[in-house]
Protein backbone atom coordinates (compact mmCIF):
# COMPACT_ATOMS: atom_id res chain seq x y z
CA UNK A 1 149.07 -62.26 -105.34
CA UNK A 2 146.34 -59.87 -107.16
CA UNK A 3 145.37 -56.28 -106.70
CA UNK A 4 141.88 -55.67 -106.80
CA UNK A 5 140.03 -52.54 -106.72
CA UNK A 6 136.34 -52.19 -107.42
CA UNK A 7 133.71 -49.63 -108.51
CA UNK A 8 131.33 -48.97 -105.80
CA UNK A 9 128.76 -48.25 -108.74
CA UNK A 10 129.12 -48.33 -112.53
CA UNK A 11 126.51 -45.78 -112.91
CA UNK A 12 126.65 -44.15 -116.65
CA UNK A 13 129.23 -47.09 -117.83
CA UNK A 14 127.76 -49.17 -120.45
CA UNK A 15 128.17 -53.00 -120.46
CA UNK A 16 127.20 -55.67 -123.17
CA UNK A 17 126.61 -59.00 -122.05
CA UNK A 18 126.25 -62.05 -124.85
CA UNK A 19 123.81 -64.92 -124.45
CA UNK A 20 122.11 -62.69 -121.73
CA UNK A 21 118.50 -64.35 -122.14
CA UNK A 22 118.91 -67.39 -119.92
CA UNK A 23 121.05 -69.31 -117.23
CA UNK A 24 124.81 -67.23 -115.79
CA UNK A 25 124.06 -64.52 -118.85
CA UNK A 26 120.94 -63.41 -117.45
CA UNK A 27 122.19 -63.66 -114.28
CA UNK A 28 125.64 -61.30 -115.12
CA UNK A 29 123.16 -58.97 -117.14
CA UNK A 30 120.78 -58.86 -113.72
CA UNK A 31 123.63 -58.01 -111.56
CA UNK A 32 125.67 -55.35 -113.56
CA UNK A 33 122.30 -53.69 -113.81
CA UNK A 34 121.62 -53.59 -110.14
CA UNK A 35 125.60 -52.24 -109.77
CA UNK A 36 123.55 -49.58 -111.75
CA UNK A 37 125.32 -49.81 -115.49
CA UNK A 38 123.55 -49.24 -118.52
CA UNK A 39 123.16 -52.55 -120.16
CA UNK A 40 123.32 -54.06 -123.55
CA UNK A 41 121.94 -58.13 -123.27
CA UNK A 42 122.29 -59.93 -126.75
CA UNK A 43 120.22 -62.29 -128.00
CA UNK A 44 119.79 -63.71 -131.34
CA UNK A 45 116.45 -63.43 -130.77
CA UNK A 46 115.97 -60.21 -128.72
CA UNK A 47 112.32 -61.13 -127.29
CA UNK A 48 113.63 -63.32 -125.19
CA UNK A 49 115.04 -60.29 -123.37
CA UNK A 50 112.34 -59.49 -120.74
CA UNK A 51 113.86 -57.52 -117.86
CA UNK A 52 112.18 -53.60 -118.77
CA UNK A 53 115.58 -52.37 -117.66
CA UNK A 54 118.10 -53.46 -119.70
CA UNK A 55 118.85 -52.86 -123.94
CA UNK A 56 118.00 -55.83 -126.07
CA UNK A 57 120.48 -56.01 -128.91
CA UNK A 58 120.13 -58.40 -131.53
CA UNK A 59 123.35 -60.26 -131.38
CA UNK A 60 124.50 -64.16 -133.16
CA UNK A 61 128.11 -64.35 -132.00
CA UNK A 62 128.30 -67.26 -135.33
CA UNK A 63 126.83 -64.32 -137.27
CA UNK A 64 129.55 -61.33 -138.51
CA UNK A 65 127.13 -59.10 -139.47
CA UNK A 66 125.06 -59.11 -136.11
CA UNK A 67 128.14 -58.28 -134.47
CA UNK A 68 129.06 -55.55 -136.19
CA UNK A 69 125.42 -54.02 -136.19
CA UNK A 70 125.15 -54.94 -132.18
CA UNK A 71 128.21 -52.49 -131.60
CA UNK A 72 126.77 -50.12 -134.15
CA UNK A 73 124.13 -49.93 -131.94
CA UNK A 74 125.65 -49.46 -129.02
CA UNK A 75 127.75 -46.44 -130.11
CA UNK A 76 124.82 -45.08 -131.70
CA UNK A 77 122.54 -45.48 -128.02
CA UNK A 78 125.35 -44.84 -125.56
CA UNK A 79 128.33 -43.18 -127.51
CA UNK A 80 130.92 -45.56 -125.20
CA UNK A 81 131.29 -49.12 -123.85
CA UNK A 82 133.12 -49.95 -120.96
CA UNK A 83 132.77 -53.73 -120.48
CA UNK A 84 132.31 -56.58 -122.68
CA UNK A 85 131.05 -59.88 -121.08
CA UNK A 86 131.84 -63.16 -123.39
CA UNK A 87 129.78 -65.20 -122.29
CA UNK A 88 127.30 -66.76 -124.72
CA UNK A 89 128.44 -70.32 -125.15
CA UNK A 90 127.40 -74.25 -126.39
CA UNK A 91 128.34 -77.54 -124.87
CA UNK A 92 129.12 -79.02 -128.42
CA UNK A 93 129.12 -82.87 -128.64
CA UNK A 94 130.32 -85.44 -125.49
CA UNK A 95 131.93 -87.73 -127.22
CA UNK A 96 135.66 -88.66 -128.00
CA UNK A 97 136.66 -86.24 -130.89
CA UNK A 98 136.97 -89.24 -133.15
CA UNK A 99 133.17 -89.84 -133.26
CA UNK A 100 132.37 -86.10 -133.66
CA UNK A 101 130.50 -84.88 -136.45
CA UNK A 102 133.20 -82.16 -138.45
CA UNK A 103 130.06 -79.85 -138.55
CA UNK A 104 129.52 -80.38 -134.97
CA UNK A 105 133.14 -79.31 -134.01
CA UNK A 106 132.88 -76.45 -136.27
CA UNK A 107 129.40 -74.68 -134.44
CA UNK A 108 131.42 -75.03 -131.03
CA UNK A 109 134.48 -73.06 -131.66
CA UNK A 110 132.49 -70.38 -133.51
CA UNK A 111 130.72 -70.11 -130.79
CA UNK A 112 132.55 -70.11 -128.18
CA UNK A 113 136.10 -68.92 -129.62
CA UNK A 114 135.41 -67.36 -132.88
CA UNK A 115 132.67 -65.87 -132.11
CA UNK A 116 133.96 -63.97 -128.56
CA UNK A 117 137.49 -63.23 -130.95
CA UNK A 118 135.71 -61.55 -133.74
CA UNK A 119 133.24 -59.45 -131.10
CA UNK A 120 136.03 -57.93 -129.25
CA UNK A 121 137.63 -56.99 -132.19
CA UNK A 122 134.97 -54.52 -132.78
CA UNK A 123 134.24 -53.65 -129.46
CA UNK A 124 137.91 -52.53 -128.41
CA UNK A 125 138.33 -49.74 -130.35
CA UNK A 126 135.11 -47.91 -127.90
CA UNK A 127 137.06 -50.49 -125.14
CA UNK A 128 139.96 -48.23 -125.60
CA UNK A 129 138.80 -45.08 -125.48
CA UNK A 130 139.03 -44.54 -122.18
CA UNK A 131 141.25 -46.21 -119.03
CA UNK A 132 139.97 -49.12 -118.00
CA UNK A 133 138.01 -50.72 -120.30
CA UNK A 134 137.14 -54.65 -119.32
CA UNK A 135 136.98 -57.86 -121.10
CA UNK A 136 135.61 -60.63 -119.16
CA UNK A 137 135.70 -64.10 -121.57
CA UNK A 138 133.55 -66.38 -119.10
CA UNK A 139 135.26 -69.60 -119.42
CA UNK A 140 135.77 -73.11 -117.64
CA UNK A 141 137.90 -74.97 -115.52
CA UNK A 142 137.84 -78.13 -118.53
CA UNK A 143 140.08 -75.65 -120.70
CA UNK A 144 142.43 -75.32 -118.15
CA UNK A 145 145.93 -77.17 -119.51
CA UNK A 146 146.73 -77.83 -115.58
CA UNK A 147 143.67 -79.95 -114.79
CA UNK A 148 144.06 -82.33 -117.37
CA UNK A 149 142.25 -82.81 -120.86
CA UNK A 150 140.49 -86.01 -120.79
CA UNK A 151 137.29 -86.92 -120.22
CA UNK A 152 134.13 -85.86 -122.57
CA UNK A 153 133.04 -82.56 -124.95
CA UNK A 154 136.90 -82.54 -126.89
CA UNK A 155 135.26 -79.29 -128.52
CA UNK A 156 134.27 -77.65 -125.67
CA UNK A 157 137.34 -77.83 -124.06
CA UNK A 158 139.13 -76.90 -126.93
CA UNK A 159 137.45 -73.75 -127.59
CA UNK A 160 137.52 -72.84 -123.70
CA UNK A 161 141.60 -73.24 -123.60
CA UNK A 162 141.53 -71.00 -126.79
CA UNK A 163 139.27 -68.58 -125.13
CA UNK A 164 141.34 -68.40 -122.30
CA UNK A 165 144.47 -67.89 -124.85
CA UNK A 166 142.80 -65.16 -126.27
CA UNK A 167 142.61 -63.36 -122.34
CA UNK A 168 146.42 -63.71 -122.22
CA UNK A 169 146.70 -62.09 -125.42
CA UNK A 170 144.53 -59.06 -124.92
CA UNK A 171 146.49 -58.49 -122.09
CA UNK A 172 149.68 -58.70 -123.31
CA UNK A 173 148.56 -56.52 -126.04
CA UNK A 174 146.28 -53.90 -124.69
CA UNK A 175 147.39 -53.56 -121.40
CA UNK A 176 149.57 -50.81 -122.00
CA UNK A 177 146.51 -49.22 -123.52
CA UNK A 178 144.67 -49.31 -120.47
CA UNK A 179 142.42 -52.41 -121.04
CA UNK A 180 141.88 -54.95 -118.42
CA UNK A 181 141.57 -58.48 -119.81
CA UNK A 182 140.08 -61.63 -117.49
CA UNK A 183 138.54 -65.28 -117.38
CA UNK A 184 136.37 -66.41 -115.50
CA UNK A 185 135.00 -70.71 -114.67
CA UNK A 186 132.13 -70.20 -113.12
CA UNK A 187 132.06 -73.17 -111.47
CA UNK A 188 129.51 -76.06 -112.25
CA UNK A 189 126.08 -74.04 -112.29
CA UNK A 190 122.52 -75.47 -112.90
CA UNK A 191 122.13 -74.68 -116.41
CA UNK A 192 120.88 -76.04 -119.79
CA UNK A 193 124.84 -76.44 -120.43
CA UNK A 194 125.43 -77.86 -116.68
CA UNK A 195 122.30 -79.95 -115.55
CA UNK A 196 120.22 -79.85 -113.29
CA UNK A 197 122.81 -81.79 -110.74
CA UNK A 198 125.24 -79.29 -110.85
CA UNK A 199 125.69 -77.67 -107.42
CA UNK A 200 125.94 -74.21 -107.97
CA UNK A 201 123.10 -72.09 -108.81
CA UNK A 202 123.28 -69.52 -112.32
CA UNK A 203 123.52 -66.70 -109.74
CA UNK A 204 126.04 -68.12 -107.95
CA UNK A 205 127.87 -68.69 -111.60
CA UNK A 206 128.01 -65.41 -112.06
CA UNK A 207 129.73 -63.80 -109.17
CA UNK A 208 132.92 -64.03 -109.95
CA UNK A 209 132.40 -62.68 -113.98
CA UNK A 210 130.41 -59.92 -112.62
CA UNK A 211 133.22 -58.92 -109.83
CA UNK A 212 135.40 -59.11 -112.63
CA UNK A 213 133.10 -56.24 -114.57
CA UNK A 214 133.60 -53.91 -111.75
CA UNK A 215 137.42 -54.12 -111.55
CA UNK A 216 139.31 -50.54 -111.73
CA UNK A 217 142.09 -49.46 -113.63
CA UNK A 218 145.44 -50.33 -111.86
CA UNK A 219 143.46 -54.41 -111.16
CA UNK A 220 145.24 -57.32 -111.85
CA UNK A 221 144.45 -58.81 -115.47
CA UNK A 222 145.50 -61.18 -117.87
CA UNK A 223 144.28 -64.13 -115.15
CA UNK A 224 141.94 -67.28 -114.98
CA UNK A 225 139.54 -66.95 -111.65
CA UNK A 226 136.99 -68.77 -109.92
CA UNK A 227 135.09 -68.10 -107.12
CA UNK A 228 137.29 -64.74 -107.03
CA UNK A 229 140.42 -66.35 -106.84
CA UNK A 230 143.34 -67.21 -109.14
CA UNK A 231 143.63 -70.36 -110.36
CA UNK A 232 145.97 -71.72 -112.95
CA UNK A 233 145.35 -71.95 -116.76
């Protein structure tokens, strides 16, 4: 059973959203600033960030130093951040892991576990300045243990079960503090990383991480979702 509570508007809260330039980032970045936030999209390259009314921030979540300088920006612009949205992420190669190139296996867990570990590290100090500061690690349903491993992209899943292990431990060690820790699978969404036969449309994808943006303090955390419900890990 969860407890959810929501802001009506997240008007002068500050959001940063990774790989916001195409597909269910553009769409989360879209949507947080219609809910009327103030926010950050990163990009590694930031002119791919056309929508007038959100922040480009240059941001490589493989990169250290762009992290730190994206979150240097954003205290320097906004003086607070209220919600960080993992999302940027690679499909890394289909095959069985035994045919994967090392190199190969090494770009998809920066990427999509390294990467979103070492960015909320320097987010949560501004995270934690205030009650109710939000992590949501956009995930998918081929990390979850439950459902089963097998099948193609050994990487992806990988880094997706880590990414989801790294929810469960912000919770279990920020909670206390105030912070408010989720994952979201968005489904199976018509994107570069989905295909075009994938049934759900990018701003369908991103309902459920973007409901998870607007939770208030006191909202259940620490907890895998899809299409606004719990599922298992």
């Amino acid at each position: 059973m969860s407890t959810v509570t929501r802001y009506e508007s997240m008007g002068e809260q500050v959001v940063l959203v990774t790989g916001a330039t195409r597909g269910i980032g553009k769409q989360i970045a879209a949507q947080l600033t219609e809910f009327g936030a103030t926010v950050y999209a990163g990009a590694r390259d930031t002119v791919d960030i056309t929508a007038d009314n959100q922040h480009p921030v240059e941001l490589d979540v493989a990169d250290d130093e762009t992290i730190k300088q994206a979150i240097d920006q954003i205290a320097t612009e906004a003086g607070r951040l209220d919600v960080l949205v993992n999302n940027a992420g690679v499909a890394g190669p289909r095959a069985p892991l035994h045919e994967n190139e090392t190199a190969d296996i090494d770009t998809t867990l920066d990427v999509n576990l390294r990467g979103p570990a070492v960015l909320t590290k320097f987010a949560l100090p501004f995270l934690l300045e205030r009650s109710g500061g939000r992590v949501v690690n956009v995930s998918s349903g081929m990390g979850a243990l439950g459902e089963g491993m097998s099948g193609t992209y050994p990487p992806y899943r990988i880094s997706k079960a880590g990414l989801n292990g790294l929810t469960v431990y912000l919770h279990g060690e920020y909670a206390e503090d105030g912070l408010i820790a989720n994952a979201a699978c968005p489904g199976w969404v018509r994107t570069d990383l989905g295909s075009s036969e994938a049934p759900k449309s990018p701003a369908e994808g991103a309902d459920t991480p973007v409901w998870l943006a607007t939770f208030r303090p006191g909202s259940t955390a620490g907890r895998f979702w899809r299409n606004r419900e719990l599922i298992d890990w």
